[in-house]
Protein backbone atom coordinates (compact mmCIF):
# COMPACT_ATOMS: atom_id res chain seq x y z
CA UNK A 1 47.38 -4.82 -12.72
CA UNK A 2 46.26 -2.14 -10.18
CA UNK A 3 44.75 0.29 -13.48
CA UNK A 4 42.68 -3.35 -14.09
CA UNK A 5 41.61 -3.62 -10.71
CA UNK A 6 40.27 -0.14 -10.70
CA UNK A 7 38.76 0.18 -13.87
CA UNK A 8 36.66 -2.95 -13.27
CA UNK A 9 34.27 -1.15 -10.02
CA UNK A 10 34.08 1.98 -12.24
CA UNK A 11 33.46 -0.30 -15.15
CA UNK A 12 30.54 -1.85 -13.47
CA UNK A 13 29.16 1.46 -12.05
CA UNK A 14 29.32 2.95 -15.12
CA UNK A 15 27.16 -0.33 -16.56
CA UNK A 16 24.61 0.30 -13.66
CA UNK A 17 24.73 4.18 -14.59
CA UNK A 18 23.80 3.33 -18.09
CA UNK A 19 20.86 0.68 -16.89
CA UNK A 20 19.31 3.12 -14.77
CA UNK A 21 19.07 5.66 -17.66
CA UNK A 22 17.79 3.10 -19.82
CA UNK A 23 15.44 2.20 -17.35
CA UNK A 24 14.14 5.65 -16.30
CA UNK A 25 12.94 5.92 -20.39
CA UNK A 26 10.67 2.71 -20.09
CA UNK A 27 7.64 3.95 -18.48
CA UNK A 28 7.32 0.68 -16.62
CA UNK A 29 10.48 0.99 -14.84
CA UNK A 30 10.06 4.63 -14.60
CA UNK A 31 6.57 4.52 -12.67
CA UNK A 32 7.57 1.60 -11.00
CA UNK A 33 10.81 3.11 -9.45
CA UNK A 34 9.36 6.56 -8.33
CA UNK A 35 6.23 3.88 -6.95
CA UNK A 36 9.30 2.33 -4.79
CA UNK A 37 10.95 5.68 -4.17
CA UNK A 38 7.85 7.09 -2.74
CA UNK A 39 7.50 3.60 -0.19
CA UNK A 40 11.37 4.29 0.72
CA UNK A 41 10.68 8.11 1.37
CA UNK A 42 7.60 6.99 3.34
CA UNK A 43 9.21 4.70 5.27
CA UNK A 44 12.60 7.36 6.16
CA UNK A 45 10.24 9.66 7.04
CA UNK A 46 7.88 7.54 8.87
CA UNK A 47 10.50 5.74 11.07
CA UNK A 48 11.79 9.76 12.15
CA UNK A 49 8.01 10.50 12.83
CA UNK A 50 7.31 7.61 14.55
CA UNK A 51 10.85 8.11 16.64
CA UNK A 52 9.49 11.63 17.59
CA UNK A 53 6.27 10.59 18.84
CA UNK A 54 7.74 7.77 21.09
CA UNK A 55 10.34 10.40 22.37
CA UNK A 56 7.66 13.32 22.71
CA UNK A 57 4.83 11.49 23.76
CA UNK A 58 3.37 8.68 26.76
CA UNK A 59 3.42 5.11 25.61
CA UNK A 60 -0.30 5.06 26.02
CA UNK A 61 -0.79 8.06 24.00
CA UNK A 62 1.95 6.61 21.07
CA UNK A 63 -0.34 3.45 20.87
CA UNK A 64 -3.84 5.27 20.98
CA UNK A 65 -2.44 7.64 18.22
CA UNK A 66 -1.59 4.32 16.28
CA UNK A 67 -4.39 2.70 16.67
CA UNK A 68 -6.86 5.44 15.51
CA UNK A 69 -5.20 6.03 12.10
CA UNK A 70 -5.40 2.67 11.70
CA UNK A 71 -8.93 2.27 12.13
CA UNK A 72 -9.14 5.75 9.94
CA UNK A 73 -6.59 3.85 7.55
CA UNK A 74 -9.34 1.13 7.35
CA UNK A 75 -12.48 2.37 6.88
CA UNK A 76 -10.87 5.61 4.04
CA UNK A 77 -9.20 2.21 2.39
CA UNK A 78 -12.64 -0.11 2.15
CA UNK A 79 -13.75 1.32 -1.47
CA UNK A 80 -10.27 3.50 -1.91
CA UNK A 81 -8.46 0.31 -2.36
CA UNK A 82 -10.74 -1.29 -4.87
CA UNK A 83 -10.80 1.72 -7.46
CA UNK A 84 -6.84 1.46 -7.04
CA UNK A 85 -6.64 -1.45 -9.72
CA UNK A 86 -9.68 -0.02 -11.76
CA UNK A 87 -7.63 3.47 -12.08
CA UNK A 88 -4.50 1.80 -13.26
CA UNK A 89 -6.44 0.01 -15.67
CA UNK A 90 -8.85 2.60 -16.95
CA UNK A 91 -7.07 5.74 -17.00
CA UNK A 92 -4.67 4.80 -19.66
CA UNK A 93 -7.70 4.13 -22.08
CA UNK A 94 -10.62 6.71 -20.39
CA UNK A 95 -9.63 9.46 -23.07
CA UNK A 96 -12.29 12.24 -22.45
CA UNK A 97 -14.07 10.27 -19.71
CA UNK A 98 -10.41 10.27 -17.68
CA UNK A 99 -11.86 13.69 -15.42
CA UNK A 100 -15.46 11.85 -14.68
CA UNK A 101 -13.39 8.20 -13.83
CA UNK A 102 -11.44 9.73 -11.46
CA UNK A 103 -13.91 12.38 -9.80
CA UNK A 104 -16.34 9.29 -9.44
CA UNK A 105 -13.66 7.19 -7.82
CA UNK A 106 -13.02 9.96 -5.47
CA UNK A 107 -16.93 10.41 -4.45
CA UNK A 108 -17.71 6.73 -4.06
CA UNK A 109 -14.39 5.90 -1.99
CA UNK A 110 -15.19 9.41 0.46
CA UNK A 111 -18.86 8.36 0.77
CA UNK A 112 -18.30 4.81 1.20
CA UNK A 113 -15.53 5.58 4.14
CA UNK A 114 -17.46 7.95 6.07
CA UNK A 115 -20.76 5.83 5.96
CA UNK A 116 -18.92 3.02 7.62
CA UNK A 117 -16.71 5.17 9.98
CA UNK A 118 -20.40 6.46 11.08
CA UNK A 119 -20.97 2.77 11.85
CA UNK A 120 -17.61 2.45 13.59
CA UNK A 121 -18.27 5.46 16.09
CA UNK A 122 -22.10 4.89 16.75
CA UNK A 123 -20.88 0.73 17.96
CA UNK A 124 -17.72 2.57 19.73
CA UNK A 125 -18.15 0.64 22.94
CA UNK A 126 -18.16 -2.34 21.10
CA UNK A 127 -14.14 -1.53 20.17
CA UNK A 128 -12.40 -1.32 23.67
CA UNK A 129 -11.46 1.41 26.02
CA UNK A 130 -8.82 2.57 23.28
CA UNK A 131 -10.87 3.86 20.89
CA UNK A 132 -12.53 5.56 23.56
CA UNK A 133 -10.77 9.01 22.96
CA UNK A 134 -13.21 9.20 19.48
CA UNK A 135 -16.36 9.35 21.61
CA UNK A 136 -18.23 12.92 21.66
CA UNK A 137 -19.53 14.97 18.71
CA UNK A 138 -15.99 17.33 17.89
CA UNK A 139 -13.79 13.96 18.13
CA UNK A 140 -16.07 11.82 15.98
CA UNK A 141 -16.61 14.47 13.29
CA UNK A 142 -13.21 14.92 13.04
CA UNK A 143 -12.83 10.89 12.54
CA UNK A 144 -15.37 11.46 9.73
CA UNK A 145 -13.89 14.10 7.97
CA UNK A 146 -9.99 12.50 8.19
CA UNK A 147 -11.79 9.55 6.82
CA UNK A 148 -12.79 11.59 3.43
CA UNK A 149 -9.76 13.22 3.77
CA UNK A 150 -7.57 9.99 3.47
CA UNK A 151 -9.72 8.41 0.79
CA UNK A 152 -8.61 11.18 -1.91
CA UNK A 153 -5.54 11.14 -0.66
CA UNK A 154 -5.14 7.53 -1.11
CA UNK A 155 -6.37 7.54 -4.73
CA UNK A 156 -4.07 10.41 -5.58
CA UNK A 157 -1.26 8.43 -5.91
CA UNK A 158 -2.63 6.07 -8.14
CA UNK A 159 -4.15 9.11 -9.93
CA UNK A 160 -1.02 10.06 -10.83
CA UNK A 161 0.34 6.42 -11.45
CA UNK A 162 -2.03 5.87 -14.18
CA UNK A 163 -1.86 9.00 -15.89
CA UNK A 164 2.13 8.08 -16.04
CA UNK A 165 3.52 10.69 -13.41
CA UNK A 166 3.85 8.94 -10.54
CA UNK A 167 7.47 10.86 -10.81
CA UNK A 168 5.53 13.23 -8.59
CA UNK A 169 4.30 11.15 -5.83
CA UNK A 170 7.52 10.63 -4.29
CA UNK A 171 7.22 14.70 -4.09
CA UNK A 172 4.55 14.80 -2.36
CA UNK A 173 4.82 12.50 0.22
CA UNK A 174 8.66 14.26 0.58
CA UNK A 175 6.29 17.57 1.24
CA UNK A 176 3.64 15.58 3.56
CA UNK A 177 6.21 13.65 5.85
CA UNK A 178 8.06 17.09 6.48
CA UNK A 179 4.60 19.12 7.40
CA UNK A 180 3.52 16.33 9.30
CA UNK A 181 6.70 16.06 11.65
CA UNK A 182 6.64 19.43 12.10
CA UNK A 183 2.99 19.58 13.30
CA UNK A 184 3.80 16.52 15.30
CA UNK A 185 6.15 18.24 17.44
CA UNK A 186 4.56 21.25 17.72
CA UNK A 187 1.10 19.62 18.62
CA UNK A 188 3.38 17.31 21.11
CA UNK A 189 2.52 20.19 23.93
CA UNK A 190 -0.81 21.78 22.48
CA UNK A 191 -2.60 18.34 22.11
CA UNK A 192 -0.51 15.80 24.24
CA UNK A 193 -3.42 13.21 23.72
CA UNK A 194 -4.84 13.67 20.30
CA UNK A 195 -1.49 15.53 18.78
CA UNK A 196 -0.21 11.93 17.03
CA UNK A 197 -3.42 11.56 15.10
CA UNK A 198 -4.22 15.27 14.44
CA UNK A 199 -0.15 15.89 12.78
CA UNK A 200 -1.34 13.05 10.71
CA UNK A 201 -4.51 14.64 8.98
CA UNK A 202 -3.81 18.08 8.72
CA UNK A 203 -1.11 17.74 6.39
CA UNK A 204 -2.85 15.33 4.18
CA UNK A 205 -5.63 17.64 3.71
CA UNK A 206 -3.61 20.62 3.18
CA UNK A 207 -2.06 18.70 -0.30
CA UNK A 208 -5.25 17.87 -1.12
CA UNK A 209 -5.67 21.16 -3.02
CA UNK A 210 -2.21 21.81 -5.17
CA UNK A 211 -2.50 18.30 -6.12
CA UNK A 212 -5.94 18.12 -7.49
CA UNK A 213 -4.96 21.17 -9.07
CA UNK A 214 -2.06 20.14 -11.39
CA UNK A 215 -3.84 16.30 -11.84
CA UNK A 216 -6.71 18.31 -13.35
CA UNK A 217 -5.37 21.67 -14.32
CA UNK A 218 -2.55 20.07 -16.23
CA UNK A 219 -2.07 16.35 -16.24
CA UNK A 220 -5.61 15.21 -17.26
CA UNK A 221 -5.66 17.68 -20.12
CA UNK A 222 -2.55 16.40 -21.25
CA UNK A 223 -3.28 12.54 -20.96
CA UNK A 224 -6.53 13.79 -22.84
CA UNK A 225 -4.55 14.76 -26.00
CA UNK A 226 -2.40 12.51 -25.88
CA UNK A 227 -4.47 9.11 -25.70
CA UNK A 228 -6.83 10.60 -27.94
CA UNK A 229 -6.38 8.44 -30.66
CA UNK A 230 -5.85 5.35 -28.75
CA UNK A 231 -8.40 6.04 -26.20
CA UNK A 232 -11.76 3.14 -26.51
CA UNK A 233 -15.21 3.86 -25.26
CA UNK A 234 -15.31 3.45 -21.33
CA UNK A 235 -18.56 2.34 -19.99
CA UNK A 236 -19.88 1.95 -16.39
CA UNK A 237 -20.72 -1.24 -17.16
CA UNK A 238 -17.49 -2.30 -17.87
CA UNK A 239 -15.64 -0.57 -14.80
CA UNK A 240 -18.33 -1.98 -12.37
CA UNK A 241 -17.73 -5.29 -14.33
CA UNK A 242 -13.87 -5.13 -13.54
CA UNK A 243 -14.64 -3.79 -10.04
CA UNK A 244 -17.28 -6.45 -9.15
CA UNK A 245 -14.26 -8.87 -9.33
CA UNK A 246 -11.57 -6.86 -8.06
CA UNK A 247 -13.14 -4.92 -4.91
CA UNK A 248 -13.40 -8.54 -3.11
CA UNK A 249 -9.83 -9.21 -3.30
CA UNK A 250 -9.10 -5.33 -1.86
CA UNK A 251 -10.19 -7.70 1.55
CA UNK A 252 -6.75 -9.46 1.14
CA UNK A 253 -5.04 -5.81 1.51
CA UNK A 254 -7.44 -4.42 3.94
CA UNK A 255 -7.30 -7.81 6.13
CA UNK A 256 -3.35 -7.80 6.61
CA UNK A 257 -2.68 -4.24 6.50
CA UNK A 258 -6.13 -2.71 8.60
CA UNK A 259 -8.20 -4.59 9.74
CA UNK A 260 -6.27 -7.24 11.59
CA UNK A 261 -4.35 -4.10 13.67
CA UNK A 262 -7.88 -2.90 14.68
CA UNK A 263 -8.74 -6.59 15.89
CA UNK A 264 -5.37 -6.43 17.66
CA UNK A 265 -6.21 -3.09 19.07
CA UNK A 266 -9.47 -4.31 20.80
CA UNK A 267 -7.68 -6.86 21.98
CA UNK A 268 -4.70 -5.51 23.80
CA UNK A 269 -3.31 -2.60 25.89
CA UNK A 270 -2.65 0.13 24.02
CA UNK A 271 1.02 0.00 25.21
CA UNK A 272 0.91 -3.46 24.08
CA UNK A 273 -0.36 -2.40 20.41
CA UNK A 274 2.46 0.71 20.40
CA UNK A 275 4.67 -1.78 20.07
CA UNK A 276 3.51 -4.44 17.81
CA UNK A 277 1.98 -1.43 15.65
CA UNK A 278 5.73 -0.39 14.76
CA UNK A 279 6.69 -3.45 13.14
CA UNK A 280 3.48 -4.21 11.45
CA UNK A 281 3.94 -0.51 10.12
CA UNK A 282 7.58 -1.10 9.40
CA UNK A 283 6.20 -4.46 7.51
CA UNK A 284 3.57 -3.37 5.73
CA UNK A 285 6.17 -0.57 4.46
CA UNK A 286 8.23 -3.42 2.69
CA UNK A 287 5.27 -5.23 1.48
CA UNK A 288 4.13 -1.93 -0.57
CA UNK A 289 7.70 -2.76 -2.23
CA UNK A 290 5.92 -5.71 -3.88
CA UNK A 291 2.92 -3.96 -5.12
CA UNK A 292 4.61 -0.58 -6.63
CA UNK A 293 5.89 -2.59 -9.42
CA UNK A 294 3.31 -4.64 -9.69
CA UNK A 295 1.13 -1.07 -10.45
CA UNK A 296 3.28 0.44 -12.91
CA UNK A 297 2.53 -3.46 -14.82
CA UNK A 298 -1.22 -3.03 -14.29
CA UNK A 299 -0.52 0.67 -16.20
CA UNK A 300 1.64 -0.90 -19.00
CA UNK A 301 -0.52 -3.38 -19.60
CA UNK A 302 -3.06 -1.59 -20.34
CA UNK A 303 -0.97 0.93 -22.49
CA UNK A 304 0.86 -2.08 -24.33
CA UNK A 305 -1.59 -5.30 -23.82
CA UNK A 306 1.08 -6.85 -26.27
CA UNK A 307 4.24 -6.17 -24.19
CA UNK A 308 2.53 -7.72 -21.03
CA UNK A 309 4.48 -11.01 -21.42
CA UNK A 310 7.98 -9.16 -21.10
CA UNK A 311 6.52 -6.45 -19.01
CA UNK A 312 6.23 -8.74 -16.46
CA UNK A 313 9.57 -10.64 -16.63
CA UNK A 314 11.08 -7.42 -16.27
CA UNK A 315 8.45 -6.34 -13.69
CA UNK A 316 9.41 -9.75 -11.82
CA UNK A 317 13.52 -9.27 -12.13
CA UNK A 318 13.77 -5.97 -11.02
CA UNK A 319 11.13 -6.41 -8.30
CA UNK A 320 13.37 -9.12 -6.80
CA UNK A 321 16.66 -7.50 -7.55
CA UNK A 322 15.64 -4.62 -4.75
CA UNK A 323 13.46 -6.72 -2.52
CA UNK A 324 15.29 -9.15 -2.16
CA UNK A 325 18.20 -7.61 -0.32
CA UNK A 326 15.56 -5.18 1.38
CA UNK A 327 14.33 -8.39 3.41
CA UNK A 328 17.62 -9.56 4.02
CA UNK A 329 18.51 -6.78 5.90
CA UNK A 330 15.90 -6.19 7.51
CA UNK A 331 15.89 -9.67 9.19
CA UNK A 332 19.42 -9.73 9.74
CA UNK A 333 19.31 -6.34 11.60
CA UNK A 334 15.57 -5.61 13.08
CA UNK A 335 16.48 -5.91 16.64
CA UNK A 336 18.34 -2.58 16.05
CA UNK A 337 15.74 -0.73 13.33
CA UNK A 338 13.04 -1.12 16.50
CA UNK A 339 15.44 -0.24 19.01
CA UNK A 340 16.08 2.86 17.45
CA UNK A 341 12.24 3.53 19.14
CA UNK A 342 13.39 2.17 22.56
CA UNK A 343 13.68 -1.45 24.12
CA UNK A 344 10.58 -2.70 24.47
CA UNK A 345 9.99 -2.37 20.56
CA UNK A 346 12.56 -4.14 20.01
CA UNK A 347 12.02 -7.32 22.69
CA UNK A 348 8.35 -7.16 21.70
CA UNK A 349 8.43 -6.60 17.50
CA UNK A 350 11.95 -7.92 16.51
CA UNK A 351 9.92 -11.39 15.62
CA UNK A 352 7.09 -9.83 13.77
CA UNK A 353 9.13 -7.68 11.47
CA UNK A 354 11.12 -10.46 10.29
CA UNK A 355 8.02 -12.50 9.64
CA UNK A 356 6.57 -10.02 7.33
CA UNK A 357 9.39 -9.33 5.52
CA UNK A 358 9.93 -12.73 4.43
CA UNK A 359 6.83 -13.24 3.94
CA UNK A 360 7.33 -9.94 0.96
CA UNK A 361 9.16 -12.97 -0.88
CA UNK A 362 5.98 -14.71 -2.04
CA UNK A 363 4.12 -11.64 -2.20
CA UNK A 364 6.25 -10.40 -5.06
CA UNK A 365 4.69 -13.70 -7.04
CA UNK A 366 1.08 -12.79 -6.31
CA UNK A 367 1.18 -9.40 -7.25
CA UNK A 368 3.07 -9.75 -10.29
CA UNK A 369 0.46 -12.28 -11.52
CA UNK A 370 -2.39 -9.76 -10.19
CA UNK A 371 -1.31 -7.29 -12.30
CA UNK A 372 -1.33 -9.94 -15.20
CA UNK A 373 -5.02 -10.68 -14.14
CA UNK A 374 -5.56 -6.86 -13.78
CA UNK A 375 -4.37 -6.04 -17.44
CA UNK A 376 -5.97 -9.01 -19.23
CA UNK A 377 -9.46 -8.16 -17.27
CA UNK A 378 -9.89 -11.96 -15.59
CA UNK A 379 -12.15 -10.14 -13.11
CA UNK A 380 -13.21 -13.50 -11.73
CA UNK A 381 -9.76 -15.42 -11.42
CA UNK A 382 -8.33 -12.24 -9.78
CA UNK A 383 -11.56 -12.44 -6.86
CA UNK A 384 -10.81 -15.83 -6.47
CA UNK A 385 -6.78 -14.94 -5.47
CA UNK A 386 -7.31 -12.45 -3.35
CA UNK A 387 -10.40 -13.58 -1.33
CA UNK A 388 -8.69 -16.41 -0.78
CA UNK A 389 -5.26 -15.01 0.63
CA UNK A 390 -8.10 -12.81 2.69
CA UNK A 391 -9.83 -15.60 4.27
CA UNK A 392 -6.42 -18.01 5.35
CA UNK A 393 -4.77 -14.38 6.86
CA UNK A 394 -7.34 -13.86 9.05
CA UNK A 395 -8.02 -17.51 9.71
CA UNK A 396 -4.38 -17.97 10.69
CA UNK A 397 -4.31 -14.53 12.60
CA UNK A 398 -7.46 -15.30 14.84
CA UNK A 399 -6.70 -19.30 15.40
CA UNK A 400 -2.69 -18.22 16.16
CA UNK A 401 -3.57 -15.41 18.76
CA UNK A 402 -4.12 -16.96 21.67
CA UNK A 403 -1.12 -19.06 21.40
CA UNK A 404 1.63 -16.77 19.14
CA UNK A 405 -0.23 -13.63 20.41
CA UNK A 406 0.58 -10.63 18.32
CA UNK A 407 3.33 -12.50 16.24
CA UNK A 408 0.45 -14.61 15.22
CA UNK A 409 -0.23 -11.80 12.38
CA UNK A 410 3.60 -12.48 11.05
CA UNK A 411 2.94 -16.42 11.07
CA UNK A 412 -0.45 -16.11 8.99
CA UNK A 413 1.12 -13.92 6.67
CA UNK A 414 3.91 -16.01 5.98
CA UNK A 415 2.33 -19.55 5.49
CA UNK A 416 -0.57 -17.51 3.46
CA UNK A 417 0.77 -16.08 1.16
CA UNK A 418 3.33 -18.96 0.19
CA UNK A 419 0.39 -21.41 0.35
CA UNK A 420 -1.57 -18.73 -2.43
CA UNK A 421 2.41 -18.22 -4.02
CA UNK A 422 2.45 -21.79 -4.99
CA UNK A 423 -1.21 -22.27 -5.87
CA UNK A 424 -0.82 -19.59 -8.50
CA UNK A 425 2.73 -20.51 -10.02
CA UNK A 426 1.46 -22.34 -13.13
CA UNK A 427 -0.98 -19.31 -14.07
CA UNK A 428 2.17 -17.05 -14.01
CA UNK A 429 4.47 -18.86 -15.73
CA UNK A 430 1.71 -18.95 -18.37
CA UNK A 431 1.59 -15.06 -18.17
CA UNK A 432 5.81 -14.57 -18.42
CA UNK A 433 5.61 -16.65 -21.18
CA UNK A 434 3.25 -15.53 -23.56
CA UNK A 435 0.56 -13.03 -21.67
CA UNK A 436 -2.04 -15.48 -20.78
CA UNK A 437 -3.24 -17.40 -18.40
CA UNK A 438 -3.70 -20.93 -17.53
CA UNK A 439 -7.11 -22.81 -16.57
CA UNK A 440 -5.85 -22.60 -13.03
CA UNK A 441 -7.93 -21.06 -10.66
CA UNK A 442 -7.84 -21.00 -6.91
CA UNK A 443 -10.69 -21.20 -4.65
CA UNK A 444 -10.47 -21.26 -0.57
CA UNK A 445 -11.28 -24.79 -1.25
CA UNK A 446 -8.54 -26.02 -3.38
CA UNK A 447 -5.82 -23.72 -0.91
C-alpha cells in the first residue's frame, strides 16, 4: 500500500514532466510559456528593484521616479503598442520584407513617442509639481531620448515573438533587471533624485545593441529562408489596413496601464502615487499573464490559419490553468506582497491589487478572442473591442475618483472588462469552435 501511495505523486509528476516536453515542441506553447516566463522574471526582479528603491531612497523621490517612467512608459507605448499585433501577424508571412517591417515599426513607434513627449514637456506646468523635476533642457532631452529608447525596446520583444524566439526574451530581461538593480543602487548616492528613473534607461539602451544584432544578424536571415516558400506578398496597404483597426484599441492598453497612472499622478502627492503605483505595477504585471498567450496565438495563427480553432482552446486552457491560481494568491496574500515595501503600501494598495487581479479573470476571455480577431484580420470588430473597454476604463476611473479615490482604477477595471468579457462570449465560442466569428460586434453603445 505505501509503494502505491508513492508511486502515484511520482506518477503524476512524471505525467506533468512528459506534458511540459510535449508542450515546449508546439511553438504555441513554447512562445507562449517563455512570453509568461519573461512577465514572471519581470515581475521577481521588479518587486527586488522596487524593494531597493523604497529602502535606498525618500518616499517623495520613490514616487517621482514612478511617476516619470510612467509617463515615459506612455508616450514610447502610443504607436509601440499598435505595431505589437501587426508584428505578430506580419512577421510570420513578411518573407524578404521581414528586415523593412520591422525597421519601419521601429522608426514610426521612436518618432511618434518623442513628438508627443515634446508635447508633454513644452505643457509641463499643465502636469503638477511632480513632473516638475523634467523641466530644463539636460532633463527634458533625456525624457526624449528614454522615450526612443523604450519604444525599440518595447517592440523587441515582440520582434522576437514573431520570428518564433521569444525563448530569448526571458534572457534578456534576466540581463536588464540585473544591470538595472545594480545601477539603481549605485546611482542611490550619485543621483538621489533622478537615480530611480536614470537605473531604468541606461540599461535598456545598453541591450539595445546585442539584441538588434542577433534579430538581424541571425534570426531575420534565418526566418528569411525558412518562410520562403510560404511567405505572401506584404503590402503597406495591407499593414496600414490591419493597423487602422488595431492602433485604436492599443487605447484600451495604454488607458489602464499609462495613461490613467499619469492622470493619477497629477492628481495626487507623489507619496500618495508611490504607493498606489506599486500595486498598479504589481497588477499590470499579472495582467501581461493574459496577453503572453494570447501573442504566441496571434503568431500561430498566422503560421497555421487552419489550427486557429484548437490553437485557441489550448491557448484558453493553459492560460487559465496558470492564471488562475496566480490571482488566487495574490488576493489571498497581498497585504504581505506590499508589505514586503513597508506599511503604508500595504494599508494603501492591498485593495487595488486584488481588484486587478481578478479583474485578469475576464481579461484572459478578451484577449484570447483578440488574438482570434488578430489572426483572421477583422480589423474593424477588433477596434470596436478595444475602444470600447478604453472608453468604460477611463469612464469608470474618472467618475469613481472622487469617491473610491485611487482604488477607483481597480473598480473600473473590474466591472469593464467583465461587462466587454460577456459582450464578446458568443464571438469566441464561435472562434473555439470552428475559427470564425460570429455577427456579434460591440460598440460603446451596445456595452
Amino acid at each position: 500500500m505505501s509503494a502505491t501511495v508513492g508511486e502515484r505523486p511520482a506518477g503524476r509528476l512524471a505525467g506533468l514532466r512528459r506534458r511540459l516536453l510535449r508542450d515546449l515542441r508546439n511553438p504555441l506553447f513554447r512562445n507562449g510559456y517563455a512570453l509568461m516566463a519573461n512577465t514572471a522574471i519581470t515581475a521577481v526582479l521588479g518587486m527586488g528593484y522596487w524593494w531597493l528603491a523604497a529602502q535606498l531612497y525618500e518616499p517623495a523621490d520613490f514616487g517621482r521616479g514612478q511617476a516619470v517612467i510612467t509617463a515615459m512608459r506612455l508616450f514610447a507605448s502610443l504607436t509601440a503598442l499598435g505595431f505589437v499585433g501587426a508584428l505578430a501577424r506580419f512577421i510570420p508571412v513578411a518573407g524578404r520584407r521581414t528586415p523593412e517591417l520591422i525597421v519601419r515599426a521601429y522608426v514610426i513607434a521612436g518618432a511618434t513617442g518623442m513628438t508627443a513627449a515634446l508635447g508633454f514637456l513644452i505643457t509641463l506646468p499643465w502636469w503638477g509639481p511632480t513632473y516638475a523635476t523634467l523641466g530644463g533642457l539636460g532633463p527634458g532631452l533625456f525624457f526624449l531620448v528614454a522615450v526612443l529608447v523604450w519604444s525599440v525596446f518595447t517592440l523587441q520583444d515582440v520582434t522576437l515573438a514573431g520570428l518564433r524566439k521569444a525563448t530569448w526574451v526571458p534572457v534578456n530581461s534576466l540581463g536588464y533587471g540585473l544591470v538595472k538593480m545594480a545601477m539603481l543602487v549605485g546611482l542611490a548616492f550619485a543621483l538621489p533624485r533622478d537615480g530611480i528613473f536614470v537605473s531604468w534607461i541606461i540599461p535598456a539602451a545598453m541591450a539595445l545593441i546585442p539584441i538588434n544584432i542577433f534579430i538581424f544578424g541571425k534570426v531575420v536571415p534565418r526566418h528569411v529562408r525558412q518562410t520562403e516558400s510560404t511567405a505572401r506578398p506584404l503590402t503597406l496597404r495591407e499593414v496600414g489596413r490591419f493597423l487602422s483597426g488595431d492602433y485604436p484599441g492599443t487605447l484600451s492598453i495604454l488607458a489602464s496601464v499609462y495613461l490613467i497612472p499619469v492622470l493619477i499622478a497629477a492628481r495626487v502627492d507623489e507619496v500618495t502615487f508611490g504607493y498606489f503605483s506599486m500595486a498598479h505595477t504589481l497588477g499590470s504585471l499579472i495582467e501581461l499573464l493574459a496577453m503572453n498567450m494570447a501573442t504566441s496565438l496571434t503568431v500561430e495563427g498566422a503560421f497555421e490559419r487552419h489550427r486557429l480553432a484548437s490553437n485557441s482552446r489550448r491557448a484558453l486552457r493553459r492560460a487559465f490553468m496558470i492564471i488562475v491560481p496566480v490571482v488566487a494568491v495574490t488576493v489571498l496574500v497581498a497585504p504581505l506582497i506590499l508589505r514586503v515595501f513597508g506599511a503604508g503600501f500595504a494599508d494603501r494598495g492591498t485593495l487595488l491589487l486584488q481588484l486587478m487581479a481578478v479583474a485578469v479573470l475576464p481579461r484572459v476571455l478578451i484577449e484570447i478572442y483578440l488574438s482570434g480577431l488578430r489572426a483572421l484580420g477583422q480589423a474593424r470588430r477588433l477596434a470596436a473591442v478595444q475602444v470600447c473597454l478604453a472608453v468604460l476604463v477611463l469612464t469608470g476611473t474618472l467618475l469613481l475618483f472622487p469617491r473610491a479615490g485611487v482604488n477607483a482604477v481597480g473598480y473600473a477595471l473590474l466591472l469593464s472588462e467583465t461587462l466587454i468579457a460577456l459582450a464578446i462570449f458568443p464571438g469566441l465560442r464561435k472562434i473555439l469552435k470552428h475559427g470564425e466569428t460570429s455577427q456579434v460586434v460591440v460598440t460603446p453603445g451596445s456595452a
